[in-house]
C-alpha atoms as a PDB file:
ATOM      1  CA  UNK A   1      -7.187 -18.016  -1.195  1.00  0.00           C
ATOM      2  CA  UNK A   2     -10.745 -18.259  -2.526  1.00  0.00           C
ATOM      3  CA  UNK A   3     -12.708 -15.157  -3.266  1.00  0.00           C
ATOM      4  CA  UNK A   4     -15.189 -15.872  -0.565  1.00  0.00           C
ATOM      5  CA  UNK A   5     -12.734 -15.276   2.010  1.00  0.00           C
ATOM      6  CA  UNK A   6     -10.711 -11.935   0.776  1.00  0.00           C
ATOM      7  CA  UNK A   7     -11.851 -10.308   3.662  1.00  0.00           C
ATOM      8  CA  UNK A   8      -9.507 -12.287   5.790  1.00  0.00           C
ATOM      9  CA  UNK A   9      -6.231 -10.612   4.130  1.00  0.00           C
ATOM     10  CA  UNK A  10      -7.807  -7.400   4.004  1.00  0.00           C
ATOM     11  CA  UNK A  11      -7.001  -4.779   6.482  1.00  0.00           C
ATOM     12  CA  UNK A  12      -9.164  -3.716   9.458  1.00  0.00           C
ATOM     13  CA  UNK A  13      -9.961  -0.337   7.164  1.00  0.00           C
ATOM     14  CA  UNK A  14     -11.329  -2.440   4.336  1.00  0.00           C
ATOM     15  CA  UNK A  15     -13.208  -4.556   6.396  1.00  0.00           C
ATOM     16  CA  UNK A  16     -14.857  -1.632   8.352  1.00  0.00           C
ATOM     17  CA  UNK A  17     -15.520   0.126   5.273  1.00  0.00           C
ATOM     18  CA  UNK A  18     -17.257  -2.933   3.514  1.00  0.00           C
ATOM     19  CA  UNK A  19     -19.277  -3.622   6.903  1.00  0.00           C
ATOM     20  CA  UNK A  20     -20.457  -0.275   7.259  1.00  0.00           C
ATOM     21  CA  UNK A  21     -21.301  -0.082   3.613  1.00  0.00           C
ATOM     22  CA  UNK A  22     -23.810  -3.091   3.960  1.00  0.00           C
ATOM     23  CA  UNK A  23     -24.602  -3.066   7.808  1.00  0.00           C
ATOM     24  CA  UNK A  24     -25.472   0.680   8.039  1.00  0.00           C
ATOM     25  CA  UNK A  25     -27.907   0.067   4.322  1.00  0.00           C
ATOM     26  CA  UNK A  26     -31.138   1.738   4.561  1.00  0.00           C
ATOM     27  CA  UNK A  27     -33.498  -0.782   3.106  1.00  0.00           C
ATOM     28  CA  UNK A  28     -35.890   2.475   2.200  1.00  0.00           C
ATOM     29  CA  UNK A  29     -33.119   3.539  -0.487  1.00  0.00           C
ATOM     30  CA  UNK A  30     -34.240  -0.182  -2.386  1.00  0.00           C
ATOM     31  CA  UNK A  31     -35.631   0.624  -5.482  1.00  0.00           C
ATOM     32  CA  UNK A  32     -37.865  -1.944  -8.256  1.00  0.00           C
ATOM     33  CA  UNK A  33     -34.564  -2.906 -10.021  1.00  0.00           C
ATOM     34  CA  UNK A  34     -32.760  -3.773  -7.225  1.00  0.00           C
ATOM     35  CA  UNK A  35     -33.565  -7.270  -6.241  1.00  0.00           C
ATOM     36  CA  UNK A  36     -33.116  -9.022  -3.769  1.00  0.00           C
ATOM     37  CA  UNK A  37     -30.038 -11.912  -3.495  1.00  0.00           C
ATOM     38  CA  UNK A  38     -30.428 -13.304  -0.307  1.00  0.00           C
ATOM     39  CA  UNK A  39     -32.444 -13.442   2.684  1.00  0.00           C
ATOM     40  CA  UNK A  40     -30.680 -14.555   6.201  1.00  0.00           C
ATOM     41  CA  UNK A  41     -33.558 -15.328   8.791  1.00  0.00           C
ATOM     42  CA  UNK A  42     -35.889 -12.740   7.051  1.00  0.00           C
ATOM     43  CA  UNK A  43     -32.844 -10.357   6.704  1.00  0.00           C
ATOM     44  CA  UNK A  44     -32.317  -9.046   2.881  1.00  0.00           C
ATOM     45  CA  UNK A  45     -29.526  -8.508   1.540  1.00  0.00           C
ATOM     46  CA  UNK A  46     -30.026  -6.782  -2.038  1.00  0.00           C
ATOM     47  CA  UNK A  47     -27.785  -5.808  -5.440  1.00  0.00           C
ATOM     48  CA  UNK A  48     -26.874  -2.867  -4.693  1.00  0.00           C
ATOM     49  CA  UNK A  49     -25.681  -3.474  -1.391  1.00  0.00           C
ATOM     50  CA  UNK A  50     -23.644  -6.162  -3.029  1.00  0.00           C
ATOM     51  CA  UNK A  51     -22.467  -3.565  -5.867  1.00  0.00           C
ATOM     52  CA  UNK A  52     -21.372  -1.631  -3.002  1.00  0.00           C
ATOM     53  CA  UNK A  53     -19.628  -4.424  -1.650  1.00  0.00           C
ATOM     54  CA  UNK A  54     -17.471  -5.037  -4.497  1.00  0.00           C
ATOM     55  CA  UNK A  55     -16.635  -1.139  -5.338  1.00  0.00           C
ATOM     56  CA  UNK A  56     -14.882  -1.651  -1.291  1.00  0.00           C
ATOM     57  CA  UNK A  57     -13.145  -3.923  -2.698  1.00  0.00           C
ATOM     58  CA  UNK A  58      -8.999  -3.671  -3.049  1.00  0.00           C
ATOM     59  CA  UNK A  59      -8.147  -2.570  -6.487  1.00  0.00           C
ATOM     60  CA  UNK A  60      -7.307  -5.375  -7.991  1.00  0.00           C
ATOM     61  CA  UNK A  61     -10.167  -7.558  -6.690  1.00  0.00           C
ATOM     62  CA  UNK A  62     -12.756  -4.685  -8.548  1.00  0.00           C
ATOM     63  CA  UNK A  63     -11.111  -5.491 -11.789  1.00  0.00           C
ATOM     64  CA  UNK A  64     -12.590  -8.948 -11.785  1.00  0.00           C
ATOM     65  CA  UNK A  65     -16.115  -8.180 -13.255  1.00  0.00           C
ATOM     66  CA  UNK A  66     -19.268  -8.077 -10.645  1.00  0.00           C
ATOM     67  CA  UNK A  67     -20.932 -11.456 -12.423  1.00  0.00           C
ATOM     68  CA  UNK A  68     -17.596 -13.537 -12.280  1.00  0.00           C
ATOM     69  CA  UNK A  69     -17.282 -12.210  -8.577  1.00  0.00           C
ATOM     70  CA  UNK A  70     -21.040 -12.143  -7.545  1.00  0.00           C
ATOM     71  CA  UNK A  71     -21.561 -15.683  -6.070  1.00  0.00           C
ATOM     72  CA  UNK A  72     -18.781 -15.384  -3.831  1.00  0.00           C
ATOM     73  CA  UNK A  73     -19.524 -11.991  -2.552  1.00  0.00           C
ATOM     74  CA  UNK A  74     -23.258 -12.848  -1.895  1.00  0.00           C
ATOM     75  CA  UNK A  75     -22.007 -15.662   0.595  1.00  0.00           C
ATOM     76  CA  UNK A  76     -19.205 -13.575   1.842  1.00  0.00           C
ATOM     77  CA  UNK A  77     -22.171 -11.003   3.041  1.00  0.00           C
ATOM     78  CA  UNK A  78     -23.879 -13.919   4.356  1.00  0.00           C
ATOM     79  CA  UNK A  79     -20.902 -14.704   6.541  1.00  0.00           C
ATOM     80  CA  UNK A  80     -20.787 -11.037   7.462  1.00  0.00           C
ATOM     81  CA  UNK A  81     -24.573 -10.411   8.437  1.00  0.00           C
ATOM     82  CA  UNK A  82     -24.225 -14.380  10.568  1.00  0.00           C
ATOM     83  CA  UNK A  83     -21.029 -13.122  12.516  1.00  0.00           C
ATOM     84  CA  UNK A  84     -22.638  -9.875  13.312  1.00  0.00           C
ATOM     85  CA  UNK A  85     -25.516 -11.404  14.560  1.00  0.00           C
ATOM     86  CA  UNK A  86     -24.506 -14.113  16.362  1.00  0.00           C
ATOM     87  CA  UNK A  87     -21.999 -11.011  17.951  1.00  0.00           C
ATOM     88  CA  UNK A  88     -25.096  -9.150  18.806  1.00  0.00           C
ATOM     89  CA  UNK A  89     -26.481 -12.416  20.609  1.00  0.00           C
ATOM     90  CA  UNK A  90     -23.490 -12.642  22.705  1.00  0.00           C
ATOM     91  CA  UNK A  91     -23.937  -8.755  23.758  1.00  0.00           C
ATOM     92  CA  UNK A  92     -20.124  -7.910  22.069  1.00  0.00           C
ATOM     93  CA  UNK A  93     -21.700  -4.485  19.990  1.00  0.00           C
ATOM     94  CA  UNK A  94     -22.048  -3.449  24.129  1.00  0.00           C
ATOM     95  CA  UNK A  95     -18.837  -4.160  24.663  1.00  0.00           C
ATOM     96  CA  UNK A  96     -16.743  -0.645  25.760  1.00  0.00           C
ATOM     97  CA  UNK A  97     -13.644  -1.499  23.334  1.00  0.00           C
ATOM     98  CA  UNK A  98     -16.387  -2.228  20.019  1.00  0.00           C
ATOM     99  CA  UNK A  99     -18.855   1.012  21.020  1.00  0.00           C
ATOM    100  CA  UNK A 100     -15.653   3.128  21.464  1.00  0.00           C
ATOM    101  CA  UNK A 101     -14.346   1.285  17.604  1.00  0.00           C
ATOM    102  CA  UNK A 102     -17.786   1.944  16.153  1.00  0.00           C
ATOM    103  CA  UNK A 103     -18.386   5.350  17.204  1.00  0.00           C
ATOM    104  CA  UNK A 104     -15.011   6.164  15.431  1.00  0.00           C
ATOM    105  CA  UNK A 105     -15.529   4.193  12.332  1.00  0.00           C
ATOM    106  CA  UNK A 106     -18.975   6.139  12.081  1.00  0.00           C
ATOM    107  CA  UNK A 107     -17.273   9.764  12.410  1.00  0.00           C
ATOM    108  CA  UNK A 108     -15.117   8.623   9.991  1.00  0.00           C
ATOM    109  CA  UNK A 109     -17.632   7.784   7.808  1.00  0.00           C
ATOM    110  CA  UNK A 110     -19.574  10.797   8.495  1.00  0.00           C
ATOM    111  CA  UNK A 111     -16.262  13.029   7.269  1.00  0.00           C
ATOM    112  CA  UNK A 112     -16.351  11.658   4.594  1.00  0.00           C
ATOM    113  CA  UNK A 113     -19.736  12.041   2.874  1.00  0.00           C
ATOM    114  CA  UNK A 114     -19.686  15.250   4.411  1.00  0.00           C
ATOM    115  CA  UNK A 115     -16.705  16.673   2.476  1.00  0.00           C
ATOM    116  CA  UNK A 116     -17.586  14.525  -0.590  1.00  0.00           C
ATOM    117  CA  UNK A 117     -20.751  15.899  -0.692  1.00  0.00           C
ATOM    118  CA  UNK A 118     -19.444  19.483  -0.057  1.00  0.00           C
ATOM    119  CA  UNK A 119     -17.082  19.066  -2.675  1.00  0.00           C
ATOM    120  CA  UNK A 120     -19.833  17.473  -5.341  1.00  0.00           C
ATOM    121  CA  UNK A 121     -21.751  21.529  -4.250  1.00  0.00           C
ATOM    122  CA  UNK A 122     -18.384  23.391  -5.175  1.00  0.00           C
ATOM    123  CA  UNK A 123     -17.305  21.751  -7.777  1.00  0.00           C
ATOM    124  CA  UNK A 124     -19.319  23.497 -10.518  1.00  0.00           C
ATOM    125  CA  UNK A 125     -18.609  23.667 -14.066  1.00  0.00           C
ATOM    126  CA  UNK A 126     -18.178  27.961 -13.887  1.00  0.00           C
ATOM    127  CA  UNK A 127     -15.807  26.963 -10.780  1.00  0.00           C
ATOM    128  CA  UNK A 128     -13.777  24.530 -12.961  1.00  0.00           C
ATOM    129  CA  UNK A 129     -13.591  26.916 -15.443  1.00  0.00           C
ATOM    130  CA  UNK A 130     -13.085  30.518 -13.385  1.00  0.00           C
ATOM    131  CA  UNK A 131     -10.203  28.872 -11.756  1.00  0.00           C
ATOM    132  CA  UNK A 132      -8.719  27.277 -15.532  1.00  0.00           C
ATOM    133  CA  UNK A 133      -8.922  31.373 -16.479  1.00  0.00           C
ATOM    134  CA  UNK A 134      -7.031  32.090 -13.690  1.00  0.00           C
ATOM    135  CA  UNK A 135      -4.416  29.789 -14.480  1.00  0.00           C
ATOM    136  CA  UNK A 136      -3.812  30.368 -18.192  1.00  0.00           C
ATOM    137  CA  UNK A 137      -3.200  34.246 -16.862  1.00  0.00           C
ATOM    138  CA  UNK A 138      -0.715  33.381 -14.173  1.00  0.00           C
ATOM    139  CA  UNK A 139       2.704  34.037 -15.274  1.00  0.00           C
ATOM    140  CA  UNK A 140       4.042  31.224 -13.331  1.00  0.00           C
ATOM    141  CA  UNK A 141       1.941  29.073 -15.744  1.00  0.00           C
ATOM    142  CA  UNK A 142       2.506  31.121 -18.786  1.00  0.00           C
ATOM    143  CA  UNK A 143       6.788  31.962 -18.798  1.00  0.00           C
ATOM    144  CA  UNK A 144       9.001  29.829 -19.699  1.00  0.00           C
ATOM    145  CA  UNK A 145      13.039  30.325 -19.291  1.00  0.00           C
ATOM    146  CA  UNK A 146      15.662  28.451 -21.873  1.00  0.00           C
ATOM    147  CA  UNK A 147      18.973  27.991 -19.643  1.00  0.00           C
ATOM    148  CA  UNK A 148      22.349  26.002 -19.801  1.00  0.00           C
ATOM    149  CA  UNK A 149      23.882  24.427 -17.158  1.00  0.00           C
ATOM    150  CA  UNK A 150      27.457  23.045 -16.139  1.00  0.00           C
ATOM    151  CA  UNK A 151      27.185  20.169 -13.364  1.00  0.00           C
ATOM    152  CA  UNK A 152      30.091  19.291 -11.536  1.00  0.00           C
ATOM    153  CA  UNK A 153      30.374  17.016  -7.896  1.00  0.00           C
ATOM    154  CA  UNK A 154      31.750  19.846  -5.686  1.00  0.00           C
ATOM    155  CA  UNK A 155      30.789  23.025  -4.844  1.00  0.00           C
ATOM    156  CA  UNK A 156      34.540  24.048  -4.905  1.00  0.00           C
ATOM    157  CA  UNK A 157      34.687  23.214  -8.648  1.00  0.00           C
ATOM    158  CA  UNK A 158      31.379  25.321  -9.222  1.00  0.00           C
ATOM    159  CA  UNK A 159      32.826  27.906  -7.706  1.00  0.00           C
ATOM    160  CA  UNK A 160      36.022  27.835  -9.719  1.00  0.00           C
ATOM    161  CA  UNK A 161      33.871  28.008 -13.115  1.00  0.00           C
ATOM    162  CA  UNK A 162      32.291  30.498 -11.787  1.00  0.00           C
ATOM    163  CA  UNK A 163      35.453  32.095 -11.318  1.00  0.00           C
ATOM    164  CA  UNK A 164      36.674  31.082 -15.385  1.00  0.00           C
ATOM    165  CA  UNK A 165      33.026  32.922 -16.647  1.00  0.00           C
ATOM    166  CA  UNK A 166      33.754  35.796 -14.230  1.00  0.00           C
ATOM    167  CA  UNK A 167      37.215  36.306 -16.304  1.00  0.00           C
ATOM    168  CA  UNK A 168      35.550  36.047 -19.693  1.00  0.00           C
ATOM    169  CA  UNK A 169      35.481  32.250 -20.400  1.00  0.00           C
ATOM    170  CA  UNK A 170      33.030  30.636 -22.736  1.00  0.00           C
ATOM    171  CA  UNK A 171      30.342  29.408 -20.790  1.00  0.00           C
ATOM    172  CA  UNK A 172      29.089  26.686 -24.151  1.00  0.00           C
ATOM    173  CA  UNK A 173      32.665  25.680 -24.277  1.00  0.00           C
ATOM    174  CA  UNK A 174      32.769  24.983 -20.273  1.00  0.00           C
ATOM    175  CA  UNK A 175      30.323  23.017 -20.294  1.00  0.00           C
ATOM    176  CA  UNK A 176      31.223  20.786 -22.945  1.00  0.00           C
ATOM    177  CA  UNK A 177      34.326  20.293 -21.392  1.00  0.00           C
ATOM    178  CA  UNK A 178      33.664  20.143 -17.012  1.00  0.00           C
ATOM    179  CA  UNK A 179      29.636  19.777 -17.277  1.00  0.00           C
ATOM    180  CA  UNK A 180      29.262  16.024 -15.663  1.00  0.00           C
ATOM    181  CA  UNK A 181      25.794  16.391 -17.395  1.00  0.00           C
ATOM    182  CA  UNK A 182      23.756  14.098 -19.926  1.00  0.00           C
ATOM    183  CA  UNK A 183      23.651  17.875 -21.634  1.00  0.00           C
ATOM    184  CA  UNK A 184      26.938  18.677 -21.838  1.00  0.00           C
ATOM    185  CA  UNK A 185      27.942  17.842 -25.572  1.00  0.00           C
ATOM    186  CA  UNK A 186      25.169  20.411 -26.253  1.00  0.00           C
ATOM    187  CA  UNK A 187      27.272  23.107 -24.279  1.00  0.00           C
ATOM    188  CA  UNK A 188      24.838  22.703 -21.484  1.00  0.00           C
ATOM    189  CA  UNK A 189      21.537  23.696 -23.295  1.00  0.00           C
ATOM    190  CA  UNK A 190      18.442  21.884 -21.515  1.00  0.00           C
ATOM    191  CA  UNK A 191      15.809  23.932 -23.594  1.00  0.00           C
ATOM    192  CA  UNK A 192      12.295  25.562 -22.269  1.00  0.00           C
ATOM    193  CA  UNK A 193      11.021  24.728 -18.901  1.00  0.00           C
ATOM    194  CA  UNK A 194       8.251  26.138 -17.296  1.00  0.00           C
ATOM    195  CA  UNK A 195       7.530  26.176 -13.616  1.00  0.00           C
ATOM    196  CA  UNK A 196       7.033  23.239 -11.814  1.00  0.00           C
ATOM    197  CA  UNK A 197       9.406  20.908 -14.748  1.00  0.00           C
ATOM    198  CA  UNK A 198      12.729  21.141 -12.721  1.00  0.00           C
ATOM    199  CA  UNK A 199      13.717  20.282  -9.318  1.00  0.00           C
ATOM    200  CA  UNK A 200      12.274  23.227  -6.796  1.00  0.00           C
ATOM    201  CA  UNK A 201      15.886  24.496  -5.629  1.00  0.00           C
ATOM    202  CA  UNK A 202      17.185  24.490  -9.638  1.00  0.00           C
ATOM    203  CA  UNK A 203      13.823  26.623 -11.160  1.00  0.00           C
ATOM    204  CA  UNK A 204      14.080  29.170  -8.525  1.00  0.00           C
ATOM    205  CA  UNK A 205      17.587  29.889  -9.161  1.00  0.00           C
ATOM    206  CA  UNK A 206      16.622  29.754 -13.068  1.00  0.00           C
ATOM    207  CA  UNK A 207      13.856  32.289 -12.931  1.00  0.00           C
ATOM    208  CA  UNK A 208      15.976  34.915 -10.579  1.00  0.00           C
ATOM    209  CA  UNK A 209      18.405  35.101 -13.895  1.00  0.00           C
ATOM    210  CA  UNK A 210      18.363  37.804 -16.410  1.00  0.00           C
ATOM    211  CA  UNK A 211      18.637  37.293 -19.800  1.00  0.00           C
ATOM    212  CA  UNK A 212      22.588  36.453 -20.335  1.00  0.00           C
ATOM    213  CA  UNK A 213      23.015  36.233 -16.655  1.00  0.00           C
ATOM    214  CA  UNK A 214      24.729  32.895 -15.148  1.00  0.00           C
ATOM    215  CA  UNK A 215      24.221  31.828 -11.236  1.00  0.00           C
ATOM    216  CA  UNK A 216      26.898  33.833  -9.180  1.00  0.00           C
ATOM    217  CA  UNK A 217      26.591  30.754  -6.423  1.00  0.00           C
ATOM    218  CA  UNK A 218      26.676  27.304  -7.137  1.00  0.00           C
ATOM    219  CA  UNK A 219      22.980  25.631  -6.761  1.00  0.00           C
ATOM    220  CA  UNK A 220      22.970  22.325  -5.202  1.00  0.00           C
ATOM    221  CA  UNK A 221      20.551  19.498  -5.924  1.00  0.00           C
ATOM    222  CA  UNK A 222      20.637  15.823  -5.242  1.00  0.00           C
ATOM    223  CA  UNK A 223      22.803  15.529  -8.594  1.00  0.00           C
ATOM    224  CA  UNK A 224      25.664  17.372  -7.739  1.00  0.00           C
ATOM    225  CA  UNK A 225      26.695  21.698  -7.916  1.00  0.00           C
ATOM    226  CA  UNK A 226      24.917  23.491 -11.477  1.00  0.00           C
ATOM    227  CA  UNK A 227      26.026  26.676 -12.851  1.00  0.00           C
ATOM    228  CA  UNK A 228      23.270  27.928 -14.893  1.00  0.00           C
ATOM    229  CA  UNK A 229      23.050  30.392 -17.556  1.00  0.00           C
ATOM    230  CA  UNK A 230      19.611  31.591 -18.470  1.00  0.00           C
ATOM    231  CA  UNK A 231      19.487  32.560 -22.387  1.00  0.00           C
ATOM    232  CA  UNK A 232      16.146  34.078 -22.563  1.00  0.00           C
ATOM    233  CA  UNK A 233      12.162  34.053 -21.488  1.00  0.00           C
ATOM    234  CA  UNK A 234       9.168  33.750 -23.012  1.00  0.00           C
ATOM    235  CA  UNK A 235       5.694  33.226 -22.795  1.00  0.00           C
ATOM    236  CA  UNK A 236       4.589  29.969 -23.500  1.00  0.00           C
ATOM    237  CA  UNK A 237       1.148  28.830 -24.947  1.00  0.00           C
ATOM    238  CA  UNK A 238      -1.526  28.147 -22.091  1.00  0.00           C
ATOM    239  CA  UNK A 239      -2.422  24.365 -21.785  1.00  0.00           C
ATOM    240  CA  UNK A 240      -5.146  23.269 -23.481  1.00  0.00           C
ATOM    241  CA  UNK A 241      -8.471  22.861 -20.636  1.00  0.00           C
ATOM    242  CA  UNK A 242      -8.475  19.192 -21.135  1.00  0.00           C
ATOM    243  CA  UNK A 243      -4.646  18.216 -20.414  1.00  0.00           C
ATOM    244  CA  UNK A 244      -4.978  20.328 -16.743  1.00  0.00           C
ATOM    245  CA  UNK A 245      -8.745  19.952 -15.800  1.00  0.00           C
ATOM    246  CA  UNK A 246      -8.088  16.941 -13.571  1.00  0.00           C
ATOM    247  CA  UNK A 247      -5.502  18.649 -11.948  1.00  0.00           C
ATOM    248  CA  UNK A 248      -7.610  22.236 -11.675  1.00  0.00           C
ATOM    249  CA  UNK A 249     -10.422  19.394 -10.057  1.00  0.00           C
ATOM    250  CA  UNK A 250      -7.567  18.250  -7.789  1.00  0.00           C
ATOM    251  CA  UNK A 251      -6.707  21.065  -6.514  1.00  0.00           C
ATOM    252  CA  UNK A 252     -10.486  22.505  -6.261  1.00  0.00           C
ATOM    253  CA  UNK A 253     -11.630  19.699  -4.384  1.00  0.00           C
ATOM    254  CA  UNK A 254      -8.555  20.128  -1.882  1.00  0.00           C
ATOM    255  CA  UNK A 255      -9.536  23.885  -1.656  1.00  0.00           C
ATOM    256  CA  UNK A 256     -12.664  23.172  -1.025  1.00  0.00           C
ATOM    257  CA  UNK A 257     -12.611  20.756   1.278  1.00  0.00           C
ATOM    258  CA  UNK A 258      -9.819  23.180   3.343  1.00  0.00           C
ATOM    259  CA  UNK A 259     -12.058  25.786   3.576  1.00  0.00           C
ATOM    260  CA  UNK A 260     -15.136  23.887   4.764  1.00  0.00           C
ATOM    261  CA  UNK A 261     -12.806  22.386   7.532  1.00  0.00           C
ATOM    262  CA  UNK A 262     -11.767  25.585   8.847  1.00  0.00           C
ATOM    263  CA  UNK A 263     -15.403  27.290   8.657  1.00  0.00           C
ATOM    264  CA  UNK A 264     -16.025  24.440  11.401  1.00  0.00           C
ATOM    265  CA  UNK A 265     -13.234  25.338  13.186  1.00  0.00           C
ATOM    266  CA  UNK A 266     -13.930  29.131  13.221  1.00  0.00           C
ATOM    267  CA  UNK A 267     -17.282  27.958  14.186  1.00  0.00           C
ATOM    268  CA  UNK A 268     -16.542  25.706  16.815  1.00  0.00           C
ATOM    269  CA  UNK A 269     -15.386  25.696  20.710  1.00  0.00           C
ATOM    270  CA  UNK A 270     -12.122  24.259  20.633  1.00  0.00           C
ATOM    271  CA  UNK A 271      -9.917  24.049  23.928  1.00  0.00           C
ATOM    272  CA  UNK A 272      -6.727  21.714  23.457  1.00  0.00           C
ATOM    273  CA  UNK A 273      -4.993  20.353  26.152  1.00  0.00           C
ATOM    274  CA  UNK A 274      -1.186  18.808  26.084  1.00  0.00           C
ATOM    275  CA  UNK A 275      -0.518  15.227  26.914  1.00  0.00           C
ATOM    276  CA  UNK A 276      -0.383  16.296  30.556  1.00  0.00           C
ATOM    277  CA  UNK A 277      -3.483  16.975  30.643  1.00  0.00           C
ATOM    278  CA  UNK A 278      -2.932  20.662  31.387  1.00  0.00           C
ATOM    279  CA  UNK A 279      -4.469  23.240  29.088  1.00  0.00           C
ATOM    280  CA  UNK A 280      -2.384  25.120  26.175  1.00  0.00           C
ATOM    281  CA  UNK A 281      -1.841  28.361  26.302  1.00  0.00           C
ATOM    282  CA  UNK A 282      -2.851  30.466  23.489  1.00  0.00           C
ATOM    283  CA  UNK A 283      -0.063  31.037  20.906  1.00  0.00           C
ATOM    284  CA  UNK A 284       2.029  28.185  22.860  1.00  0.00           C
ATOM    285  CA  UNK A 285       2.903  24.585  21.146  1.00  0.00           C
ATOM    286  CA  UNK A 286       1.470  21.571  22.669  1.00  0.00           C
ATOM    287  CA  UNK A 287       4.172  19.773  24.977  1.00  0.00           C
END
C-alpha cells in the first residue's frame, strides 16, 4: 500500500476528519509563509492545509516526518479536491443521504472546537495550580495505610482464619503458612499504599481498619478471598506538581468540558421522546 492511497484503509472518521480539515480551509487564514503546493483548475491547495493533513493522519503514519511524506500527501489532496468536484458536478453534495452525513460531520466538528476552545479559556495556570493545592490537602491523597493480607480460594477458608485470629492465632504466622499470596513468606506484609494503588473493593476494606484491626468478613477480588490486617496509617508526602499535573489537566479539562455541557442543557429546550414516538414523562426512563 503506497502512501498516496492511505486513505483507502482508513476509516470513514479519518477520512471525514482529513476532508473537512482541507475542504472547509478558509483561504483568508493563508499567511506570507505559507505557500502554496498546488493549484487544481485555479483551486490552491497550501502548506498548512497539507500540515493539517498529515497531523489527521493515523498515529503511526504522523511518525514518518512531513518532508519524507509530503509528495504523496500533496497528490493525495489532489485526488481529494478532483473527487469532490467532479461529485459536485454530478449534483451528489444534494443528495438527501450526503446533506444529512455532512450536516452531522459538521456538528461534530463544531463540538469539538467548541469544547477545545472552552477548555484552552479554563485551563489557566492559577486553575492548574488551585486545584494541585486542593489535592496535596485531600486526605485521600495524603494517608497512606501499611496492611497484611492472607489470600486463600474460598470464602469458607477466609472465614475459618478468621475464625483461628478470632481465638488468638498469629495472624504473621497464618499467613506464611495458608496465604496463597506472592506475600506470604513475608507474613503477608504488602507495605504502604495510598488510595487509588489497590483494587477498589480491597482499599476500601483497608482504610475502614483500625490500627491492629483485621477484616471481620472475607473481601473478595478477582484473585481469590483476603483477610487483611491493617498495621498502621500515615501521612504520606504530597506528589511533587510535575509527576500529577497531566493528570490534574486531565481531569480539569473533563470538568470543564462537563460543566459547559450542562450550562447548555440548563439553557436549552429539551423535550425527549421514546422510540415510540410518544413523549417521556418527567422523572420516567425512556422505553
Amino acid at each position: 500500500m503506497t502512501i498516496r492511497h492511505l486513505e483507502l484503509a482508513f476509516s470513514p472518521t479519518v477520512i471525514a476528519a482529513v476532508v473537512v480539515a482541507v475542504v472547509t480551509w478558509n483561504a483568508s487564514w493563508a499567511a506570507d509563509d505559507d505557500p502554496v503546493v498546488a493549484s487544481i483548475n485555479g483551486t490552491e491547495i497550501r502548506r498548512s492545509q497539507v500540515k493539517e493533513a498529515h497531523n489527521q493522519l493515523p498515529e503511526q503514519y504522523r511518525k514518518v516526518p512531513l518532508e519524507i511524506i509530503f509528495p504523496n500527501l500533496v497528490d493525495s489532496l489532489i485526488d481529494a479536491r478532483l473527487a469532490a468536484a467532479d461529485a459536485r458536478a454530478k449534483n451528489i453534495h444534494s443528495e438527501t443521504e450526503v446533506v444529512e452525513q455532512l450536516a452531522r460531520m459538521a456538528d461534530q466538528l463544531l463540538q469539538r472546537v467548541v469544547l477545545t476552545r472552552e477548555i484552552q479559556l479554563g485551563m489557566t495556570d492559577v486553575a492548574i495550580r488551585s486545584r494541585y493545592n486542593e489535592m496535596v490537602k485531600s486526605p485521600a491523597v495524603r494517608e497512606e495505610v501499611h496492611v497484611r493480607q492472607i489470600l486463600v480460594k474460598t470464602k469458607t477458608e477466609a472465614r475459618a482464619i478468621i475464625g483461628e485470629l478470632e481465638n488468638g492465632t498469629d495472624f504473621v504466622a497464618l499467613a506464611k503458612k495458608q496465604s496463597t499470596g506472592p506475600s506470604a513468606s513475608q507474613g503477608g506484609d504488602l507495605g504502604y499504599f495510598g488510595h487509588g494503588q489497590m483494587m477498589p473493593e480491597f482499599e476500601k476494606a483497608a482504610f475502614a481498619l483500625d490500627k491492629g484491626q483485621f477484616s471481620s468478613t472475607p473481601v473478595k477480588t478477582q484473585f481469590g478471598w483476603h483477610v487483611i490486617r491493617m498495621d498502621n496509617r500515615r501521612d504520606a508526602e504530597p506528589p511533587k506538581f510535575e509527576h500529577v499535573e497531566q493528570q490534574i489537566r486531565d481531569e480539569l479539562s473533563q470538568q470543564i468540558a462537563d460543566s459547559y455541557i450542562k450550562r447548555l442543557r440548563q439553557e436549552a429546550e429539551i423535550r425527549r421522546f421514546n422510540i415510540n414516538g410518544t413523549p417521556v414523562k418527567a422523572g420516567a426512563t425512556e422505553q
